[in-house]
Protein backbone atom coordinates (compact mmCIF):
# COMPACT_ATOMS: atom_id res chain seq x y z
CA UNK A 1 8.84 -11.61 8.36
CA UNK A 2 12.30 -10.78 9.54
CA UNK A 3 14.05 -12.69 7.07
CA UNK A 4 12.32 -11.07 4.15
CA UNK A 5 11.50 -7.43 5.32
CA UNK A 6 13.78 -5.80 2.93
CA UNK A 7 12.24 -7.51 -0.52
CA UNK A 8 8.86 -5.80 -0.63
CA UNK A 9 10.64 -3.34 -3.04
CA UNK A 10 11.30 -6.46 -5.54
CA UNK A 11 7.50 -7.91 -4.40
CA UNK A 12 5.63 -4.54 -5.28
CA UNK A 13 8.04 -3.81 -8.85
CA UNK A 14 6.86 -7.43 -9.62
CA UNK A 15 2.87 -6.98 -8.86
CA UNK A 16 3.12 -3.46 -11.04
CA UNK A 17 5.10 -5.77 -13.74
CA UNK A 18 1.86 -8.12 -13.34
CA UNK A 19 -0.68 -5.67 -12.94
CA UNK A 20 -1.51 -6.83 -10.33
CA UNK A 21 -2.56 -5.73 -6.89
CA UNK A 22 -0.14 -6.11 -3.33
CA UNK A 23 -1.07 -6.08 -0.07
CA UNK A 24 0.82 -6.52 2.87
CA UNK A 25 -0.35 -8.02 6.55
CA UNK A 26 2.55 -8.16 9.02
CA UNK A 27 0.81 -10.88 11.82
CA UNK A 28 2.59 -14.13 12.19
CA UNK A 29 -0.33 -16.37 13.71
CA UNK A 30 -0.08 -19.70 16.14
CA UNK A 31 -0.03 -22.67 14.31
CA UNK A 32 -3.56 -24.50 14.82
CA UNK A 33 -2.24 -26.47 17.56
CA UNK A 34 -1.54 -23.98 19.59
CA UNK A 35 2.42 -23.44 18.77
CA UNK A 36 3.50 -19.92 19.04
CA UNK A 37 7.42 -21.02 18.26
CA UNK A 38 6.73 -19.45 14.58
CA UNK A 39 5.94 -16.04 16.07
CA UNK A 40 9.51 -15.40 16.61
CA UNK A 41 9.75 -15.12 12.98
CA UNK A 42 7.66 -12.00 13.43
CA UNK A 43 9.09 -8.11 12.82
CA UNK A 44 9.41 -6.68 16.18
CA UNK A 45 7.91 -2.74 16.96
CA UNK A 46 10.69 -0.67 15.28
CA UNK A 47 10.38 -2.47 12.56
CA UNK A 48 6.58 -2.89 12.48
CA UNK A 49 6.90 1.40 12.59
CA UNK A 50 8.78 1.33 9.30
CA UNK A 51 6.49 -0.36 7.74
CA UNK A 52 3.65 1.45 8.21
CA UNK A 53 5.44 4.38 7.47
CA UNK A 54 6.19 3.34 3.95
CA UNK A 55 3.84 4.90 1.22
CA UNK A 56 4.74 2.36 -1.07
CA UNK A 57 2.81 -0.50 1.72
CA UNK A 58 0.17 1.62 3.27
CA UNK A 59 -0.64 4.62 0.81
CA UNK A 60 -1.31 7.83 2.55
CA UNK A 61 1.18 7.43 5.58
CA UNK A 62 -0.86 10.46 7.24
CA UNK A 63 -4.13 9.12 7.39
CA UNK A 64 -2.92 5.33 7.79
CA UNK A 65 -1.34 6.73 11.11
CA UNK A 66 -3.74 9.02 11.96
CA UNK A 67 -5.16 9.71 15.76
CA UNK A 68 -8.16 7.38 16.01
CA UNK A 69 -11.00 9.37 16.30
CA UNK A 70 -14.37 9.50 17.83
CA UNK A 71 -16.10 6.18 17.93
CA UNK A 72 -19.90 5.73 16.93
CA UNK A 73 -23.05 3.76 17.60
CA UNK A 74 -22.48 2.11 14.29
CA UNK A 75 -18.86 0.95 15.28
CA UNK A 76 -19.91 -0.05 18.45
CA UNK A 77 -22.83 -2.40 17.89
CA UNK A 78 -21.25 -3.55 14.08
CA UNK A 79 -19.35 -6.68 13.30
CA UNK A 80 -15.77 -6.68 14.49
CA UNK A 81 -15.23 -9.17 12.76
CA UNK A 82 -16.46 -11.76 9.39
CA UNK A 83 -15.83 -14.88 10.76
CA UNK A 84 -18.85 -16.97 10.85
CA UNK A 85 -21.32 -14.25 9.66
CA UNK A 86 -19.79 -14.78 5.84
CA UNK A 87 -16.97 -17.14 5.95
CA UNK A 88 -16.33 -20.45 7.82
CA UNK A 89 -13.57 -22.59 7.56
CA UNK A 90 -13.39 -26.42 7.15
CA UNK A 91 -10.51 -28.33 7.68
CA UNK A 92 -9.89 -31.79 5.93
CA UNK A 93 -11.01 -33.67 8.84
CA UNK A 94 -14.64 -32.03 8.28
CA UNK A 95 -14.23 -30.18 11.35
CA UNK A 96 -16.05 -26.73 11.17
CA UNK A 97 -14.14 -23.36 12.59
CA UNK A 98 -15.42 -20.03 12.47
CA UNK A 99 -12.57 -19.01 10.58
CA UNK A 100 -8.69 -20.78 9.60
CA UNK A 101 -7.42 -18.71 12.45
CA UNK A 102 -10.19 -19.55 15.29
CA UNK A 103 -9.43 -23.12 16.39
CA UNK A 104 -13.12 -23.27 18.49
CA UNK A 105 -14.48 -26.44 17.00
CA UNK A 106 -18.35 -26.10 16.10
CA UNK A 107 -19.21 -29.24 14.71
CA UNK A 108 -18.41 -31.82 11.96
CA UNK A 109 -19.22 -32.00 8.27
CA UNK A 110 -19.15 -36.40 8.65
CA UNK A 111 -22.03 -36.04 11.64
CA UNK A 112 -23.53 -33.20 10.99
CA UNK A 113 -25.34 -31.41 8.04
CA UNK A 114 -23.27 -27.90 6.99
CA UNK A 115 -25.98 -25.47 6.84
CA UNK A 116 -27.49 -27.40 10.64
CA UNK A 117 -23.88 -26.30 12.09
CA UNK A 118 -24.01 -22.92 9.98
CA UNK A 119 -27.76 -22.10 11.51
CA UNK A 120 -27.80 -23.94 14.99
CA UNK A 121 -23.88 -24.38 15.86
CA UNK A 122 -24.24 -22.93 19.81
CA UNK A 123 -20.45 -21.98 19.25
CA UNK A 124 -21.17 -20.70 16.03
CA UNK A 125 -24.09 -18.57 16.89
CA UNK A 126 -21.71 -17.28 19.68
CA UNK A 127 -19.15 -15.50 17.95
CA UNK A 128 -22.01 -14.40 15.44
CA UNK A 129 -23.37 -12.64 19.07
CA UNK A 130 -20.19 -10.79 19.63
CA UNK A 131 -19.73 -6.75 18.70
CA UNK A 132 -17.46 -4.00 20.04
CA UNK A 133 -19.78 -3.19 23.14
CA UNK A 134 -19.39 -6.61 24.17
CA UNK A 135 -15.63 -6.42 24.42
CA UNK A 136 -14.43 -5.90 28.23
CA UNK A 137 -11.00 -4.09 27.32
CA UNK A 138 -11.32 -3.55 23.89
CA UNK A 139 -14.79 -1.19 24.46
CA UNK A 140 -12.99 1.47 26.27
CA UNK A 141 -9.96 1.32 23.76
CA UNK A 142 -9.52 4.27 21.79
CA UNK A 143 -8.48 2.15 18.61
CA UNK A 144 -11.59 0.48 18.63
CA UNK A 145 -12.86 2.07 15.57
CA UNK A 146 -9.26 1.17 13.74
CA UNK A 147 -7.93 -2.02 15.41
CA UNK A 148 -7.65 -4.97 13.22
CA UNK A 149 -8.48 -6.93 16.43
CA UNK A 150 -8.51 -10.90 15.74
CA UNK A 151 -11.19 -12.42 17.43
CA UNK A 152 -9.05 -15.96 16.57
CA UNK A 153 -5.99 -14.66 17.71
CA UNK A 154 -7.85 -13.37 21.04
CA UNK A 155 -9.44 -16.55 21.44
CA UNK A 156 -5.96 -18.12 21.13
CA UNK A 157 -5.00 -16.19 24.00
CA UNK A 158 -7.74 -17.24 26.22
CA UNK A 159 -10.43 -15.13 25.07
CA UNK A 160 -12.15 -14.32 21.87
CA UNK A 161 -13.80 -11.36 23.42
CA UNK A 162 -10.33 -10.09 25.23
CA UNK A 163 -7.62 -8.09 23.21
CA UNK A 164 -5.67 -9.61 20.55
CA UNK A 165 -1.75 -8.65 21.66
CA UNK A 166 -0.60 -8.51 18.11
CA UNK A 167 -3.05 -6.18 17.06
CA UNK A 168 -2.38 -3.90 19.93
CA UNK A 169 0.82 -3.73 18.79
CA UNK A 170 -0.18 -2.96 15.18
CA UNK A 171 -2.13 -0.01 16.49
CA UNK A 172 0.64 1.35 18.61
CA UNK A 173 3.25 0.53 16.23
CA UNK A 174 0.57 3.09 13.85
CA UNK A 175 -0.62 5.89 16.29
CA UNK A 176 2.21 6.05 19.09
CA UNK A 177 -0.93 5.49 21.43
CA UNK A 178 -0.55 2.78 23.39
CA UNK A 179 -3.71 0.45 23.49
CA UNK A 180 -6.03 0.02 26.60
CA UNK A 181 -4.75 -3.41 26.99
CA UNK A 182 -1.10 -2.23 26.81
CA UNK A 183 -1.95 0.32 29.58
CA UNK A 184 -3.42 -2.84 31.93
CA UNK A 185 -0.35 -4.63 30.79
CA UNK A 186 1.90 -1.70 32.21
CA UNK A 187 -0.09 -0.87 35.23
CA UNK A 188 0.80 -5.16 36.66
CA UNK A 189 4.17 -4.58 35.60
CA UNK A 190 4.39 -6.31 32.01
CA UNK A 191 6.82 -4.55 30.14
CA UNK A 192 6.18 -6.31 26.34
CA UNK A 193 3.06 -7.87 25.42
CA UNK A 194 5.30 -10.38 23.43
CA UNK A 195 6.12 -11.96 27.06
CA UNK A 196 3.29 -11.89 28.70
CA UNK A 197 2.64 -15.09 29.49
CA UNK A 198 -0.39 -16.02 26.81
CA UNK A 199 -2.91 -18.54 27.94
CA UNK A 200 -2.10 -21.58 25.16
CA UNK A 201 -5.22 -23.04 23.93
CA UNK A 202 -5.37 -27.33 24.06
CA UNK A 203 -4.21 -28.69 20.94
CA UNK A 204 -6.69 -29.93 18.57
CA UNK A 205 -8.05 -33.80 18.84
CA UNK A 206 -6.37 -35.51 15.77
CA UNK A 207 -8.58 -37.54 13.80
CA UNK A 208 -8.24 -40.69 13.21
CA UNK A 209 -7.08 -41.74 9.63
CA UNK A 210 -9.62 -42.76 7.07
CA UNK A 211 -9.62 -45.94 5.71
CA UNK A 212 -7.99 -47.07 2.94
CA UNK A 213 -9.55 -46.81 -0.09
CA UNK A 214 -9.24 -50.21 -2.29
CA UNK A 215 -10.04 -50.08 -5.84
CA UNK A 216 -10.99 -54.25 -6.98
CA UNK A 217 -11.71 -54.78 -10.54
């Protein structure tokens, strides 16, 4: 984050104290309801460019920020991403999401039997369907192969099979090549992808509070 940039030096001399291992993930994501106000605590692109230019955070600096390269069969028709192939997520509510950062509710843990929503969830089964072919912009992209696109964060925008802004950014902020959704971006006249305008999603129902739970002896 911005306030904390300049401490991974203290972060990574404590995990080598520990023994233990440090990764970093610059993405500040929407809150669940759809607030983006905590994205402004986000690094902005110069600053996303020193980080991925710091051995110490990313290893070999050459190949982290290398050219993306040709882009296979085996890329194109893979996973893009886990969510709902090996991980789900389950908030205390019992409502069932793909993953803690794709708000698309597919069913309920109090009506519904887990591995029924796992198995038969239509939403579920959905974002299971989706690889890199399938993606509109993101297909033609030359970062395909490298982008840590967010399938959450691009359904946050509107679409989980449309670009994921932040990501874009990641890979430009890598490369120096700007993504095929910057390029579309630029050709209608949107100078930063931080102001673009991104379609909010609804805010979640709230459930209602459980009962009370009365112990008589």
């Amino acid at each position: 984050m911005r306030q904390n940039l300049q401490d991974y030096a203290g972060v990574v001399a404590l995990a080598k104290e520990l023994g233990a291992i440090y990764s970093i993930d610059p993405t500040i994501t929407p809150m669940m309801d759809g607030d983006r106000s905590v994205l402004n605590l986000g690094i902005g692109q110069k600053e996303l460019q020193q980080v991925f230019r710091t051995p110490e955070l990313v290893g070999n600096v050459e190949e982290f920020c290398a050219t993306p390269g040709a882009v296979g069969d085996d890329i194109m028709d893979g996973l893009p991403c886990s969510a709902s192939h090996t991980f789900c997520y389950i908030s205390p509510y019992g409502d069932v999401f793909p993953c803690v950062q794709f708000p698309l509710p597919t069913g309920n843990v109090r009506q519904q039997k887990f591995l029924d929503i796992w198995n038969y969830s239509p939403q579920m089964n959905d974002v299971r369907s989706i690889t890199a072919r399938d993606l509109p912009t993101c297909s033609s992209c030359s970062h395909v192969g490298t982008c840590t696109r967010c399938p959450g964060l691009a359904y946050m925008e509107g679409n989980m099979r449309g670009p994921s802004s932040q990501d874009c950014e990641k890979s430009y902020a890598r490369t120096g090549i700007p993504s095929a959704n910057m390029l579309a971006k630029a050709a209608v006249g949107v100078k930063s992808l931080a102001g673009a305008g991104l379609v909010q999603i609804s805010g979640l129902k709230q459930q209602a509070a459980a009962p009370e739970l009365v112990l008589v002896k």
